[in-house]
PDB file of N, CA and C in Angstrom:
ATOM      1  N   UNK A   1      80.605 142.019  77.591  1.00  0.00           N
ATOM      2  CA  UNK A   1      81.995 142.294  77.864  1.00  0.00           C
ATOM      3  C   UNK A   1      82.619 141.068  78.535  1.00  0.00           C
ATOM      4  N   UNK A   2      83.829 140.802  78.232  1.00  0.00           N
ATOM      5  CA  UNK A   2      84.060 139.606  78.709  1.00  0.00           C
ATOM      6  C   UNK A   2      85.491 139.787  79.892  1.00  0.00           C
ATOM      7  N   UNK A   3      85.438 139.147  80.852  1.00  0.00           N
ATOM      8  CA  UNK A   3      87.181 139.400  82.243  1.00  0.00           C
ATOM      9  C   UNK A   3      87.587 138.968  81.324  1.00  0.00           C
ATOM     10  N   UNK A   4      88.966 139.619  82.043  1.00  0.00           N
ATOM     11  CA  UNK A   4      90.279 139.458  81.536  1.00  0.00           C
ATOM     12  C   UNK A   4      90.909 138.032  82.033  1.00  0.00           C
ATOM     13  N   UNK A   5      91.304 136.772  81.596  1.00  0.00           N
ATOM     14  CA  UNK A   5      91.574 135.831  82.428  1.00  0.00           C
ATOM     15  C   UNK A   5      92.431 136.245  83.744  1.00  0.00           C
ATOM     16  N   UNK A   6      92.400 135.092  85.071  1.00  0.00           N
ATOM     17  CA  UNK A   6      93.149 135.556  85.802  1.00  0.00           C
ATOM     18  C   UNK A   6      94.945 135.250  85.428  1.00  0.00           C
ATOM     19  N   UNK A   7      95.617 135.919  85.812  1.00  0.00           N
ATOM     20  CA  UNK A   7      97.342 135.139  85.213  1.00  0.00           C
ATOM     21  C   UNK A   7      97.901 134.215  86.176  1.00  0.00           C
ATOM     22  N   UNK A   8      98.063 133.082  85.587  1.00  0.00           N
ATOM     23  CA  UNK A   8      98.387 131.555  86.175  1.00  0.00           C
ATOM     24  C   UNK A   8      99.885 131.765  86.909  1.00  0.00           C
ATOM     25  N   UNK A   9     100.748 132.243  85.870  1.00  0.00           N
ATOM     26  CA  UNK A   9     102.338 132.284  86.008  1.00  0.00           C
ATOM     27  C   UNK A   9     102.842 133.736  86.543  1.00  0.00           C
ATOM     28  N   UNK A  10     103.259 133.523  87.946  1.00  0.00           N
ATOM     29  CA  UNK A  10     103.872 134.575  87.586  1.00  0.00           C
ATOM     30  C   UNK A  10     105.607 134.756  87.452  1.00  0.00           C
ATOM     31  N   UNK A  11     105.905 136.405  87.635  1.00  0.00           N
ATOM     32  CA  UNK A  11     107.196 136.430  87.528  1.00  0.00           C
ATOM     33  C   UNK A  11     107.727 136.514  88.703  1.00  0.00           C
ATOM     34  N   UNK A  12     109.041 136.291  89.091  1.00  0.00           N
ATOM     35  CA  UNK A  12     109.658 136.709  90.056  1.00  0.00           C
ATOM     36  C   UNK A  12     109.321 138.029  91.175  1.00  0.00           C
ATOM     37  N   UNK A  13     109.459 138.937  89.650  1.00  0.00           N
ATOM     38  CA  UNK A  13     109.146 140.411  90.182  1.00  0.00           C
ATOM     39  C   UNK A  13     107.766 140.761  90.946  1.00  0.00           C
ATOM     40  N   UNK A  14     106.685 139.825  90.234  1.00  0.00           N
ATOM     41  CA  UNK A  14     105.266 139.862  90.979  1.00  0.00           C
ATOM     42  C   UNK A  14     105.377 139.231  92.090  1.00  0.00           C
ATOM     43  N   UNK A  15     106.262 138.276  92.254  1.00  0.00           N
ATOM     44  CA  UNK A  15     105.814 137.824  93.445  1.00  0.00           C
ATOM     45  C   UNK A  15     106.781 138.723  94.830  1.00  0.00           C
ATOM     46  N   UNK A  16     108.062 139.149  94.262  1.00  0.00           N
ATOM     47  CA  UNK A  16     108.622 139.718  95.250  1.00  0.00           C
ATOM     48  C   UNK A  16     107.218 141.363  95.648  1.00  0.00           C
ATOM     49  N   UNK A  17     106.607 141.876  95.044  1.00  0.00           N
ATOM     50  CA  UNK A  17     105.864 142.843  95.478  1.00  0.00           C
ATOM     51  C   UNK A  17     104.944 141.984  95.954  1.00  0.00           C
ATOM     52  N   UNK A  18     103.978 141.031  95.818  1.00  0.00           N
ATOM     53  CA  UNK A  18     102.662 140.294  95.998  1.00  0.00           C
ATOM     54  C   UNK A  18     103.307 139.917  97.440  1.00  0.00           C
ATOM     55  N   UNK A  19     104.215 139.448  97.633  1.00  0.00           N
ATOM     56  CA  UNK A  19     104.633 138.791  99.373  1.00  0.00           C
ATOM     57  C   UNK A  19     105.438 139.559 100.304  1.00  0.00           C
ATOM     58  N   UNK A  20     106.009 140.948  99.504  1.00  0.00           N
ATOM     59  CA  UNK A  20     106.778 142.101  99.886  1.00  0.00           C
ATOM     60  C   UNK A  20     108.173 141.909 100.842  1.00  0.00           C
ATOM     61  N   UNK A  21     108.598 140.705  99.595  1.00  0.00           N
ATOM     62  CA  UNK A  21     110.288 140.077 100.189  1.00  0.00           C
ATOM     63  C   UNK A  21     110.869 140.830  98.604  1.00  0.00           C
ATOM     64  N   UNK A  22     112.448 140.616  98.853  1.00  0.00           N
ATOM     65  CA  UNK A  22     112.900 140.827  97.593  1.00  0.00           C
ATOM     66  C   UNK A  22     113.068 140.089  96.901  1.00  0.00           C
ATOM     67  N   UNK A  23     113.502 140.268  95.767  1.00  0.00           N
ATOM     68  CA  UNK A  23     114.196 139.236  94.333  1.00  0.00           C
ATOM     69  C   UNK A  23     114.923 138.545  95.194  1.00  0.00           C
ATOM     70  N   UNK A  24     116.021 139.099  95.780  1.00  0.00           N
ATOM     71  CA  UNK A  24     117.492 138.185  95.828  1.00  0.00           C
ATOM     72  C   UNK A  24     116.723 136.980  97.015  1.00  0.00           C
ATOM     73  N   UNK A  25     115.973 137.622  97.736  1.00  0.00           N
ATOM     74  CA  UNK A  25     115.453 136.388  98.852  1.00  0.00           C
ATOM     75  C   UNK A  25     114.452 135.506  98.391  1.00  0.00           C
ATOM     76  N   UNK A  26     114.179 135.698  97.247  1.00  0.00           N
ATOM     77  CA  UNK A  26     112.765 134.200  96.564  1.00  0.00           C
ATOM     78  C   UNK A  26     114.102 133.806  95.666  1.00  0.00           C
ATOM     79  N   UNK A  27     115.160 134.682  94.681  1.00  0.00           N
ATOM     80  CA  UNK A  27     115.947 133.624  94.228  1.00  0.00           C
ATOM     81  C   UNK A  27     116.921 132.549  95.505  1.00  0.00           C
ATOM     82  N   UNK A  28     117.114 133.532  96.592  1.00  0.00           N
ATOM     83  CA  UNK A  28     117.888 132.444  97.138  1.00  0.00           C
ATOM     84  C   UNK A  28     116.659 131.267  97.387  1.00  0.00           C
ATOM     85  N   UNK A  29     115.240 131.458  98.206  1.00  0.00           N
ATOM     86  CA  UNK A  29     114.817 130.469  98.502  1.00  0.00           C
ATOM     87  C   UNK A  29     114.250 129.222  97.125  1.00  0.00           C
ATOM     88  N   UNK A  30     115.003 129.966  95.961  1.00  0.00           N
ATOM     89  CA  UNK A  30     114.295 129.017  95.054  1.00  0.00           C
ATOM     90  C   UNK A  30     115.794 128.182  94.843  1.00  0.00           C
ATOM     91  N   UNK A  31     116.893 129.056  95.079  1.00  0.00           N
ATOM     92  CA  UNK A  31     117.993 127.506  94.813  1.00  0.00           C
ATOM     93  C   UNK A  31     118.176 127.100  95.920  1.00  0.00           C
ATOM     94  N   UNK A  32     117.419 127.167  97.127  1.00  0.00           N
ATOM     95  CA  UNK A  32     117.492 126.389  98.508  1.00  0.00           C
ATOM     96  C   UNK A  32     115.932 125.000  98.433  1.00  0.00           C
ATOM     97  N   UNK A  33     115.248 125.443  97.407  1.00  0.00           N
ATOM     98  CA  UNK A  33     114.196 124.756  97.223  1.00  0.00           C
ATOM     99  C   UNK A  33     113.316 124.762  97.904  1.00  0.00           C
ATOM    100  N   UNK A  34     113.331 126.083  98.819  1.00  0.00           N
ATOM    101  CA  UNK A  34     112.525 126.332  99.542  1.00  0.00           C
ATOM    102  C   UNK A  34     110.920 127.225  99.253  1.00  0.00           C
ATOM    103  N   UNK A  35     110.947 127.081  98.496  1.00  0.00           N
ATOM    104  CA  UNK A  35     109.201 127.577  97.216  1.00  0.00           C
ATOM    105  C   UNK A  35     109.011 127.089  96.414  1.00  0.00           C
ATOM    106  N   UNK A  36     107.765 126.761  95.974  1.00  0.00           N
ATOM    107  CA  UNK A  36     107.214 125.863  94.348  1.00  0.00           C
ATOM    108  C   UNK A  36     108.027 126.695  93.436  1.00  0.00           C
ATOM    109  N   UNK A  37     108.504 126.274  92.314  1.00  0.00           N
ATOM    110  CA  UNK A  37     108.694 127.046  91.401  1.00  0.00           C
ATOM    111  C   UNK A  37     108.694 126.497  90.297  1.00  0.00           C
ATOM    112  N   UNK A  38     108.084 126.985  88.784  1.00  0.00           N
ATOM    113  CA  UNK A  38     108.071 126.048  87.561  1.00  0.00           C
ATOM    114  C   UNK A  38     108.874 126.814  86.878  1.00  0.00           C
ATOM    115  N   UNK A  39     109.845 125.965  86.145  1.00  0.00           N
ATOM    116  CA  UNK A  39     111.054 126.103  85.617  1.00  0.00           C
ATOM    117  C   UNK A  39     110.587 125.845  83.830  1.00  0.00           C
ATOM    118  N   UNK A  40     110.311 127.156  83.289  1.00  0.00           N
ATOM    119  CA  UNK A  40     110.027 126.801  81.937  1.00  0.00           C
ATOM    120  C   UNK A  40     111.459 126.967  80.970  1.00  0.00           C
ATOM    121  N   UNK A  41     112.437 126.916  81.817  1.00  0.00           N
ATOM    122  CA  UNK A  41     113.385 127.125  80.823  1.00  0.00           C
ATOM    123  C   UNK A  41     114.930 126.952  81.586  1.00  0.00           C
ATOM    124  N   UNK A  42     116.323 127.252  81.496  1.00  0.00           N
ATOM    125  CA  UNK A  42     117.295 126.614  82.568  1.00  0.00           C
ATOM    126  C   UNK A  42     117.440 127.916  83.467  1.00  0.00           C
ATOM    127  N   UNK A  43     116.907 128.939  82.807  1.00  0.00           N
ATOM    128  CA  UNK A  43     117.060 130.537  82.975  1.00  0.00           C
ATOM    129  C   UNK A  43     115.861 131.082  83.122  1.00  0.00           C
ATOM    130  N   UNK A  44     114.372 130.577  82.922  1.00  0.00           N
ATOM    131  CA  UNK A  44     113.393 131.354  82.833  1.00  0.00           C
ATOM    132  C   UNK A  44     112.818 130.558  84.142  1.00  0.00           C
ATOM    133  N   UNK A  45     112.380 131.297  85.019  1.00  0.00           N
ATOM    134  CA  UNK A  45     111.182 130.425  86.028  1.00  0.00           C
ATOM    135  C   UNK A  45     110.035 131.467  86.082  1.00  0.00           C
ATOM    136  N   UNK A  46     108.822 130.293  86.852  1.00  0.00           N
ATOM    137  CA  UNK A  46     107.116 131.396  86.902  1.00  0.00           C
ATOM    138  C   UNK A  46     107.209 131.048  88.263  1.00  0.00           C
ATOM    139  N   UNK A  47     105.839 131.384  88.804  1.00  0.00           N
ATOM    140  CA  UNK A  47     105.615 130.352  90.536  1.00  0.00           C
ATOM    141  C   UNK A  47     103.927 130.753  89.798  1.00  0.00           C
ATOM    142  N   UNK A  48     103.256 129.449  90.364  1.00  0.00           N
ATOM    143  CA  UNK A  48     102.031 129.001  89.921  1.00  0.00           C
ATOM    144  C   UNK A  48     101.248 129.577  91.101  1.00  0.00           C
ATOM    145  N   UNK A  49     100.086 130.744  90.565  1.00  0.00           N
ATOM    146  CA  UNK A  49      99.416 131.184  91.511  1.00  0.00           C
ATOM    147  C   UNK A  49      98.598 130.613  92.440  1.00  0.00           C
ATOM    148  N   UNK A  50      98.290 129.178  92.053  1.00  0.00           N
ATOM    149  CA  UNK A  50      96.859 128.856  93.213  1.00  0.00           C
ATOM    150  C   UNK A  50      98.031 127.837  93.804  1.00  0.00           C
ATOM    151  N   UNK A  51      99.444 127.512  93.257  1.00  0.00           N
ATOM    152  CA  UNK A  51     100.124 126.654  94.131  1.00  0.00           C
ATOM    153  C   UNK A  51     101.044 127.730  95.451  1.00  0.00           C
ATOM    154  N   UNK A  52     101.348 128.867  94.705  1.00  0.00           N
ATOM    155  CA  UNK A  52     101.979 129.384  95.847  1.00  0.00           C
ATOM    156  C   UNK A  52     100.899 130.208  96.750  1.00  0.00           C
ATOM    157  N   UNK A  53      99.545 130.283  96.628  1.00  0.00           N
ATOM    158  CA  UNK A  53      98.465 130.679  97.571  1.00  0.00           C
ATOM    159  C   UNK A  53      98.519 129.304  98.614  1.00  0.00           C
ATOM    160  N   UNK A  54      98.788 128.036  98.138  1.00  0.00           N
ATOM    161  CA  UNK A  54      98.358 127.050  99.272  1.00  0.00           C
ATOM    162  C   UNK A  54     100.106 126.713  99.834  1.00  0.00           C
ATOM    163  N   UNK A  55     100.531 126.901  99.244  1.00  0.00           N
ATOM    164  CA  UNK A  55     102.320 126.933 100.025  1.00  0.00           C
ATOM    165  C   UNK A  55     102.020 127.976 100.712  1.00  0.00           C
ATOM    166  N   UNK A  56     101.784 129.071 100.514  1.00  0.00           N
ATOM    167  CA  UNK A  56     101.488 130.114 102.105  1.00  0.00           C
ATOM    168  C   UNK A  56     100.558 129.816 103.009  1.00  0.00           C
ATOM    169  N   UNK A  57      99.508 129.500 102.625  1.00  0.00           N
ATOM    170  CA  UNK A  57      98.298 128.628 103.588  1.00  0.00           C
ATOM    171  C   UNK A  57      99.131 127.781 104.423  1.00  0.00           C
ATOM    172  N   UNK A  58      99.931 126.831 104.158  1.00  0.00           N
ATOM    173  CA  UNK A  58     100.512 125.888 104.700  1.00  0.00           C
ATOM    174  C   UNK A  58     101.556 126.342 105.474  1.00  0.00           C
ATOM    175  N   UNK A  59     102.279 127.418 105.373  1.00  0.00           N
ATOM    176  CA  UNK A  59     103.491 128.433 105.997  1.00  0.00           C
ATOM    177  C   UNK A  59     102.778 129.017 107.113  1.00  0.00           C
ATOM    178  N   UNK A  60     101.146 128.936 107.011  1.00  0.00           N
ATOM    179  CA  UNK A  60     100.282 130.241 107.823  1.00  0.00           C
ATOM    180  C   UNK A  60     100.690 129.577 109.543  1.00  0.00           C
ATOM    181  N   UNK A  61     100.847 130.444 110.188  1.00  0.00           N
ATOM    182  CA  UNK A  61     100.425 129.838 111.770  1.00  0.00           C
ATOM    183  C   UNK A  61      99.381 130.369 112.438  1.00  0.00           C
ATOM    184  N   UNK A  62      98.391 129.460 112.953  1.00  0.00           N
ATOM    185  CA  UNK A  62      97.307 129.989 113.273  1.00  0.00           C
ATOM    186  C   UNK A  62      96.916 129.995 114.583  1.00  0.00           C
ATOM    187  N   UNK A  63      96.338 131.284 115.446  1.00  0.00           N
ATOM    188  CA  UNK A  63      96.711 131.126 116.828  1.00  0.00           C
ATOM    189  C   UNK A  63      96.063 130.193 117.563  1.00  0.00           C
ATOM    190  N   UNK A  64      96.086 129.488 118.488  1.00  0.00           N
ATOM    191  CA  UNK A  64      95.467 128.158 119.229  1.00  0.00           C
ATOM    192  C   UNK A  64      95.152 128.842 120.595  1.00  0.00           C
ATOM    193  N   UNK A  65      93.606 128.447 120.622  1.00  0.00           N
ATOM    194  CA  UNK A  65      93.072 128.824 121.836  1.00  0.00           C
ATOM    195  C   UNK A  65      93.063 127.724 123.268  1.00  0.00           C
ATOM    196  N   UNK A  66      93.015 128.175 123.930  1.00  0.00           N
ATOM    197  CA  UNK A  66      93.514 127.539 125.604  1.00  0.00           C
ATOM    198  C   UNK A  66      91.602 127.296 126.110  1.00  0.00           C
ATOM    199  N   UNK A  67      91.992 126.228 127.007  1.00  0.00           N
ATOM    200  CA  UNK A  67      90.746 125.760 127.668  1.00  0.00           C
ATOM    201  C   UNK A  67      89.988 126.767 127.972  1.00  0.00           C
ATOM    202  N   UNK A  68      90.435 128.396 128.460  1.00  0.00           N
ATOM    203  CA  UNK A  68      90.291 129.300 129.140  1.00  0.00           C
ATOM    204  C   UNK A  68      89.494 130.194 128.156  1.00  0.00           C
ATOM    205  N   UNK A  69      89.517 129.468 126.445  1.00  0.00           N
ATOM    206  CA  UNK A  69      88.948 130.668 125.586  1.00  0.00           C
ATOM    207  C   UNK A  69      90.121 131.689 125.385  1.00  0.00           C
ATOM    208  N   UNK A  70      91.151 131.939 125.737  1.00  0.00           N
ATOM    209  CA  UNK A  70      92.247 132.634 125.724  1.00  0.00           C
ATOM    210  C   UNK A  70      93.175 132.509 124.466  1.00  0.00           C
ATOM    211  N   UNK A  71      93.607 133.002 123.520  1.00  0.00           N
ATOM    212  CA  UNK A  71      94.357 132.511 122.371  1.00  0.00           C
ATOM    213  C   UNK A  71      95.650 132.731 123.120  1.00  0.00           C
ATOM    214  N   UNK A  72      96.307 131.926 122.428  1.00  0.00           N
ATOM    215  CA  UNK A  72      97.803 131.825 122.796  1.00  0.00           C
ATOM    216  C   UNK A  72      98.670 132.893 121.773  1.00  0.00           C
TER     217      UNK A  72
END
């Protein structure tokens, strides 16, 4: 039996459930240029899954611990 590939591209709609923002707030941050986005068309866009996994990696804040062993 063989997997199903994983899907490279997605849509808008996947990603507004996958990050649990809406449409209108990934379209605004995509004409603010504020997210990867691949533009296969003047009207069609995807967002590339292993690029917008490391654009959130990079968004991540991670807590920083104090001399004390204490996280901040």
């Amino acid at each position: 039996m063989t997997e199903t590939p994983k899907k490279l591209l997605l849509t808008i709609h996947e990603v507004s459930l996958l990050m649990g923002i809406s449409v209108g707030t990934l379209y605004h941050w995509v004409s603010q240029k504020r997210i990867p986005v691949v533009r296969i068309s003047s009207r069609c866009i995807r967002f590339a899954l292993t690029v917008l996994q490391r654009w959130i990696e990079q968004k991540t804040d991670t807590p920083q611990e104090t001399p004390g062993g204490k996280v901040r």
